[in-house]
Protein backbone atom coordinates (compact mmCIF):
# COMPACT_ATOMS: atom_id res chain seq x y z
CA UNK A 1 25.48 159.97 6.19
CA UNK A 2 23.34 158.69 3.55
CA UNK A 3 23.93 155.16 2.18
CA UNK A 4 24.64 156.89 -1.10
CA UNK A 5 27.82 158.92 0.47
CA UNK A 6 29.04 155.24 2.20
CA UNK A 7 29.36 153.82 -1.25
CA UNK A 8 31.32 156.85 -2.63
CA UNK A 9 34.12 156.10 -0.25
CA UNK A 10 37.02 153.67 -0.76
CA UNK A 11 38.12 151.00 1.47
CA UNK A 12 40.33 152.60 3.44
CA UNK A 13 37.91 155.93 3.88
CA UNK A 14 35.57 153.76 5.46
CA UNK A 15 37.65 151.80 7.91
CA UNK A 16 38.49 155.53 8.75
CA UNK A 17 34.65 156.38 9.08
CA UNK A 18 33.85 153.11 11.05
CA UNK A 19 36.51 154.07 13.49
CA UNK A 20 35.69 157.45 14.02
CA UNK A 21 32.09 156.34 14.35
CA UNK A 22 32.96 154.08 17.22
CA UNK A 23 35.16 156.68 19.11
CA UNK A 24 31.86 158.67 18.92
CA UNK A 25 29.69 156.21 20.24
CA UNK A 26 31.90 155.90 23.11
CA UNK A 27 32.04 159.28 23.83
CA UNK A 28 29.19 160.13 23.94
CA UNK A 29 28.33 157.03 26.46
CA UNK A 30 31.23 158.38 28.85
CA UNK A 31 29.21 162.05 28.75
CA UNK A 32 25.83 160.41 29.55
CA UNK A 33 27.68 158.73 32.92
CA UNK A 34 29.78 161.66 33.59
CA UNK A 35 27.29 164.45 32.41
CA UNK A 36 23.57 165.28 30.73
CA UNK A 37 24.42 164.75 26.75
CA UNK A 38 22.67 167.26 24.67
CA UNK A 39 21.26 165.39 21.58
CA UNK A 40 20.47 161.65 22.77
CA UNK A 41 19.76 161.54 19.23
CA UNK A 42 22.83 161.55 18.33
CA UNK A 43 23.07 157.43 19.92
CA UNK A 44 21.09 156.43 17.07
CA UNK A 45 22.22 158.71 13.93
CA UNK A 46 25.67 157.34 14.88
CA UNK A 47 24.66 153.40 15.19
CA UNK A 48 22.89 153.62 11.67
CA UNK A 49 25.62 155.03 10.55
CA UNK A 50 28.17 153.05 11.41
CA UNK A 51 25.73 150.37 10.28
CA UNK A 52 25.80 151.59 6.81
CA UNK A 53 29.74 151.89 6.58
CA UNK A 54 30.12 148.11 8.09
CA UNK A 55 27.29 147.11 5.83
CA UNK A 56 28.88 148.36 2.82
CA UNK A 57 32.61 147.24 4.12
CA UNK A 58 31.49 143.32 4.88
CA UNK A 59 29.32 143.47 0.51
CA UNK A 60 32.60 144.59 -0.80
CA UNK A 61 34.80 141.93 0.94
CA UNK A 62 31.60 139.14 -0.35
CA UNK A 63 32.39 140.92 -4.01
CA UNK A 64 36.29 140.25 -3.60
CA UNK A 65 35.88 136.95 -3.13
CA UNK A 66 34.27 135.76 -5.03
């Protein structure tokens, strides 16, 4: 997801996307204890992403308050 697609989103499309992002991360840590994953790639696509999202979540809460 491109940072261009994050700020597209609205608020609650992005607490969505932040927790979907997490249930990934997580699953795909239980597969690499319970079984070989099959893009380890996939670790870091889905940290940056979820960077993004909680990147552009925390600037728009600094926006609304002030």
């Amino acid at each position: 997801m491109k940072a261009n697609e994050v700020k597209k989103l609205r608020d609650d499309e992005l607490a969505a996307e932040a927790k979907r992002l997490r249930k990934a991360i997580f699953d795909l840590r239980a597969q690499t204890v319970t079984e070989k994953t099959k893009d380890s790639s996939q670790f870091k696509k889905n940290r940056k992403d979820l960077a993004r999202v909680l990147t552009e979540r925390s600037s728009r809460i600094k926006k609304a308050t002030k």
